[in-house]
N, C-alpha and C. Protein backbone atom coordinates (compact mmCIF):
# COMPACT_ATOMS: atom_id res chain seq x y z
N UNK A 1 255.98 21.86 -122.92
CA UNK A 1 256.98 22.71 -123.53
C UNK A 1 258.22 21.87 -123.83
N UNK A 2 259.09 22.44 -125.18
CA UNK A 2 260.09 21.61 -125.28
C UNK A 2 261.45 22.72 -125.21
N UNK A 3 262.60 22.33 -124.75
CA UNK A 3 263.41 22.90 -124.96
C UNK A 3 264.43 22.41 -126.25
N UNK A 4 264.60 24.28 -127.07
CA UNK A 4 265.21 24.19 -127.98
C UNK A 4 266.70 24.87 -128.04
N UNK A 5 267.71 24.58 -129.02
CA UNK A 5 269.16 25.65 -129.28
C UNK A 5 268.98 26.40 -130.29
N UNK A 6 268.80 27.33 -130.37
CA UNK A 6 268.63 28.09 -131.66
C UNK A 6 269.98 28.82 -131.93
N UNK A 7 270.61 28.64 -132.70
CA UNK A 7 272.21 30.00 -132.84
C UNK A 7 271.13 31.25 -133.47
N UNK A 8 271.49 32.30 -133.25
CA UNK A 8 271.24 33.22 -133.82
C UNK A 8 272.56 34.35 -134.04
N UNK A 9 272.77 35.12 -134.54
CA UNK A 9 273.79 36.68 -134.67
C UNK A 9 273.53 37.24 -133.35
N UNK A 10 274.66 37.94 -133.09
CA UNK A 10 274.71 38.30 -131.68
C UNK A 10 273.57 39.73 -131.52
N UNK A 11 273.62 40.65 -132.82
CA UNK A 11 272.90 41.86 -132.78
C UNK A 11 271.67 41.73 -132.52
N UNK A 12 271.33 40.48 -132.93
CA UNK A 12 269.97 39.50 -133.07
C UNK A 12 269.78 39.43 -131.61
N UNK A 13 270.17 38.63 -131.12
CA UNK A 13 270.15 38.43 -129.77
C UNK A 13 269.30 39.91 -128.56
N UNK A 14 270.60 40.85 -128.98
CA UNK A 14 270.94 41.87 -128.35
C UNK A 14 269.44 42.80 -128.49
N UNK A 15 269.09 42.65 -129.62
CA UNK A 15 267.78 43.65 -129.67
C UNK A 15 266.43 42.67 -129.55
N UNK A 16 266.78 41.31 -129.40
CA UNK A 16 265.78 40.55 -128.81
C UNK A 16 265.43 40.80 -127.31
N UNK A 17 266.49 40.31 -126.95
CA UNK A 17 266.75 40.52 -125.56
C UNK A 17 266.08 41.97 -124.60
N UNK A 18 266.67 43.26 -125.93
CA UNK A 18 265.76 44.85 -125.30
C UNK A 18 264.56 44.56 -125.46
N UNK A 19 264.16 43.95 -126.61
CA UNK A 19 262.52 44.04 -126.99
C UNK A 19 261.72 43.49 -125.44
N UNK A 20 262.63 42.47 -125.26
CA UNK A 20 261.71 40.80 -124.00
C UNK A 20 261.93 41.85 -123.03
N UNK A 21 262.72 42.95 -122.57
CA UNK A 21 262.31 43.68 -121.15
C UNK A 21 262.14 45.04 -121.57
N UNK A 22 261.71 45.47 -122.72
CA UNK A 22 260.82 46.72 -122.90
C UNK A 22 259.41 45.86 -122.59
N UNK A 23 259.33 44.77 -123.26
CA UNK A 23 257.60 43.97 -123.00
C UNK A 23 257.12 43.43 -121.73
N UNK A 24 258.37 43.67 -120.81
CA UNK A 24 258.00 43.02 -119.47
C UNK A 24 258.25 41.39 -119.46
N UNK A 25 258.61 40.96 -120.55
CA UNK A 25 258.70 39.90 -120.80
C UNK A 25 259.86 38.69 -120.59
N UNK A 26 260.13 37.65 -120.88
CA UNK A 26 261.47 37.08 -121.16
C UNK A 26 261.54 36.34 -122.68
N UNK A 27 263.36 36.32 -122.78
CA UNK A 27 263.37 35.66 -124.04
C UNK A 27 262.38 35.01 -124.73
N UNK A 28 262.46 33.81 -123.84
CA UNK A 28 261.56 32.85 -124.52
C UNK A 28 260.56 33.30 -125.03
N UNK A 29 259.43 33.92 -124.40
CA UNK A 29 258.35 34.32 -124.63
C UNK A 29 257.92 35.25 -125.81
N UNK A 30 259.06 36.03 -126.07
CA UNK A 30 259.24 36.48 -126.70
C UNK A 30 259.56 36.46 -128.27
N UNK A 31 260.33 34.76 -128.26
CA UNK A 31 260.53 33.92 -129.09
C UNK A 31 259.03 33.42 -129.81
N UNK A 32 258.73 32.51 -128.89
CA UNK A 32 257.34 31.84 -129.00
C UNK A 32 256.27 32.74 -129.66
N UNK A 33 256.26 34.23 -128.93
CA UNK A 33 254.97 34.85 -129.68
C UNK A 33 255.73 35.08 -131.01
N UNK A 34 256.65 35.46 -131.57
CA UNK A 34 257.26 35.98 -132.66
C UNK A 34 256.89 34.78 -133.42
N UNK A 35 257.30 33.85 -133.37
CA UNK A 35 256.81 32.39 -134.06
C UNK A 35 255.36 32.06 -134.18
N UNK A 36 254.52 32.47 -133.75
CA UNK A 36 253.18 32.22 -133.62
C UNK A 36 252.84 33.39 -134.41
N UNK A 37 253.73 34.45 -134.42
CA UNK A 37 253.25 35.31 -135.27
C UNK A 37 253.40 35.40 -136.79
N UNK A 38 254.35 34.84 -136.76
CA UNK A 38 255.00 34.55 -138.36
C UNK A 38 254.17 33.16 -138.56
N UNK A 39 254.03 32.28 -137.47
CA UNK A 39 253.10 31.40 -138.55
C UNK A 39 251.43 31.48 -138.82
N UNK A 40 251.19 32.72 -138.22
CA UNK A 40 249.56 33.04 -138.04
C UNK A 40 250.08 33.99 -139.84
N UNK A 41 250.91 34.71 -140.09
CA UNK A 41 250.86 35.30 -141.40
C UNK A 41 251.00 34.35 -142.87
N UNK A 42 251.78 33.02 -142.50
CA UNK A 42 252.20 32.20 -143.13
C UNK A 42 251.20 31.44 -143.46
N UNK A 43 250.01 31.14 -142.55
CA UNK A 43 248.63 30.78 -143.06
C UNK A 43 247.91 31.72 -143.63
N UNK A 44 247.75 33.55 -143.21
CA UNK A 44 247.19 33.87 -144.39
C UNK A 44 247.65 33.98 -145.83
N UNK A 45 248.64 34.00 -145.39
CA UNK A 45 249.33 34.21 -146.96
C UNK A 45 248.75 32.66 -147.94
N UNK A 46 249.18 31.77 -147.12
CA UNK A 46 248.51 30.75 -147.59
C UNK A 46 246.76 30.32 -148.23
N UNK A 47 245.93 30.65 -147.25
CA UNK A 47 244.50 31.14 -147.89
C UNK A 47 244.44 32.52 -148.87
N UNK A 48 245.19 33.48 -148.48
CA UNK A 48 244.84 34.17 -149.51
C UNK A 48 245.47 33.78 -151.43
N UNK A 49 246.29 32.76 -150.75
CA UNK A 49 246.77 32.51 -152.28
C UNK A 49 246.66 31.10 -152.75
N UNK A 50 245.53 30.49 -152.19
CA UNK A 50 243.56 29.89 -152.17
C UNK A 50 242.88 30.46 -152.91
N UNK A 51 242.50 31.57 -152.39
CA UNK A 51 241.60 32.19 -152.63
C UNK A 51 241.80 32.55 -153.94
N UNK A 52 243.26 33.33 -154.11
CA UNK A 52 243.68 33.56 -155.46
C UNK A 52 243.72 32.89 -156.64
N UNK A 53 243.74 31.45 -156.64
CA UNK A 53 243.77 30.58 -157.60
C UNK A 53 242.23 30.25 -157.44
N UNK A 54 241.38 30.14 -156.56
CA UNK A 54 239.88 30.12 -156.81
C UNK A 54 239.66 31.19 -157.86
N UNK A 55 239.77 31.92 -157.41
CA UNK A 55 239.43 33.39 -158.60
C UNK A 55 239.90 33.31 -160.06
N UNK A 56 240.92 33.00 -160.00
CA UNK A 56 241.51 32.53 -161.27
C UNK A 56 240.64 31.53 -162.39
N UNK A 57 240.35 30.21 -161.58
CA UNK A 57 239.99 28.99 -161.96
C UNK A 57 238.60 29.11 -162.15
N UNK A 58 237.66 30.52 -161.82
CA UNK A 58 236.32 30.43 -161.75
C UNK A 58 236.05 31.65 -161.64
N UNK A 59 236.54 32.50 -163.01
CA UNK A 59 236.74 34.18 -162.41
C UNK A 59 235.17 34.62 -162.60
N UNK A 60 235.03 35.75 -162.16
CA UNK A 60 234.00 36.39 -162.11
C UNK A 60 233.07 37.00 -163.36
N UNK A 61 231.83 36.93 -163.29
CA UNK A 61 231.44 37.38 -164.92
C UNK A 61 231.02 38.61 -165.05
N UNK A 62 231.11 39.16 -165.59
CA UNK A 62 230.49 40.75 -165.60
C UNK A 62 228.82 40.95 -165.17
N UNK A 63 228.38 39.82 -165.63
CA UNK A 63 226.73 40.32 -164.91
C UNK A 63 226.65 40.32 -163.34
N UNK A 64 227.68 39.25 -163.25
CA UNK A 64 227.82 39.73 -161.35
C UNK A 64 228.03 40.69 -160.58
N UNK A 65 228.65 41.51 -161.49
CA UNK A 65 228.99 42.89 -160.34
C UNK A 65 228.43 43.67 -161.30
N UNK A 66 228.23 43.72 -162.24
CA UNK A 66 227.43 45.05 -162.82
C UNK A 66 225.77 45.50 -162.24
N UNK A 67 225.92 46.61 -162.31
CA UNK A 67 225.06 47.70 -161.65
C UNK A 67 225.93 47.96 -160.15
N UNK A 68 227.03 47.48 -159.37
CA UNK A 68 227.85 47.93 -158.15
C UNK A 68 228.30 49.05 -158.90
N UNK A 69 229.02 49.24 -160.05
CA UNK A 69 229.70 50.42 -160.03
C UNK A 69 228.82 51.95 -159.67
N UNK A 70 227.75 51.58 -159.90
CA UNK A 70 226.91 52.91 -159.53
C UNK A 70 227.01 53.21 -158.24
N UNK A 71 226.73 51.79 -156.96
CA UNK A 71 226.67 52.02 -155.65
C UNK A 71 228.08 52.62 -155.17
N UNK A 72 229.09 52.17 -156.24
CA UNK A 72 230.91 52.84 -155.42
C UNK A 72 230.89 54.29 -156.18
N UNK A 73 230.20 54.57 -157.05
CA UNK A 73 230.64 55.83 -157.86
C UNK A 73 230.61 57.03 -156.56
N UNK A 74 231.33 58.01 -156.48
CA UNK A 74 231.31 59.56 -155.86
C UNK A 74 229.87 59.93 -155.98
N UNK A 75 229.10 60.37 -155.44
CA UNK A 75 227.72 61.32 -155.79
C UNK A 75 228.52 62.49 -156.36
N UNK A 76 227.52 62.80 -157.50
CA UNK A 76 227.56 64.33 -157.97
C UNK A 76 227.82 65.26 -157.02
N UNK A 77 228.29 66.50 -157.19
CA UNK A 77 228.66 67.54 -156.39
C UNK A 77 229.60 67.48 -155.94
C-alpha cells in the first residue's frame, strides 16, 4: 500500500466520511473501492467503444440477421 494527499471540498469529505461508517467501513477503504470502481467502468466504456468501432469498420450484412426478425416478432394474439 502507498500512502497518498488527496485535497478534496469539505462537503466531499463530509458525505464521504457518512458513507465509510454507514458501510462499516473507513475512509480509505472507501476511497480505494470507489476508485476501483470508476476504473472497472472506465475499462468498459473502453471495450465497449472497441467494440463500437469494430462494428463500424466491419458492419453487419443483412443476410446475417435476416430470418431473426421473425424469432423477436410478438406471436399473434
Amino acid at each position: 500500500m502507498a500512502t497518498i494527499r488527496v485535497v478534496i471540498d469539505a462537503k466531499l469529505l463530509k458525505a464521504a466520511d457518512l458513507a465509510a461508517k454507514r458501510g462499516k467501513t473507513n475512509r480509505s477503504a472507501l476511497i480505494r473501492s470507489a476508485i476501483e470502481e470508476h476504473l472497472k467502468r472506465l475499462k468498459i466504456l473502453e471495450l465497449e467503444e472497441q467494440e463500437r468501432l469494430a462494428y463500424l469498420a466491419q458492419p453487419q450484412k443483412p443476410e446475417e440477421y435476416r430470418g431473426l426478425e421473425a424469432m423477436a416478432a410478438w406471436p399473434d394474439g
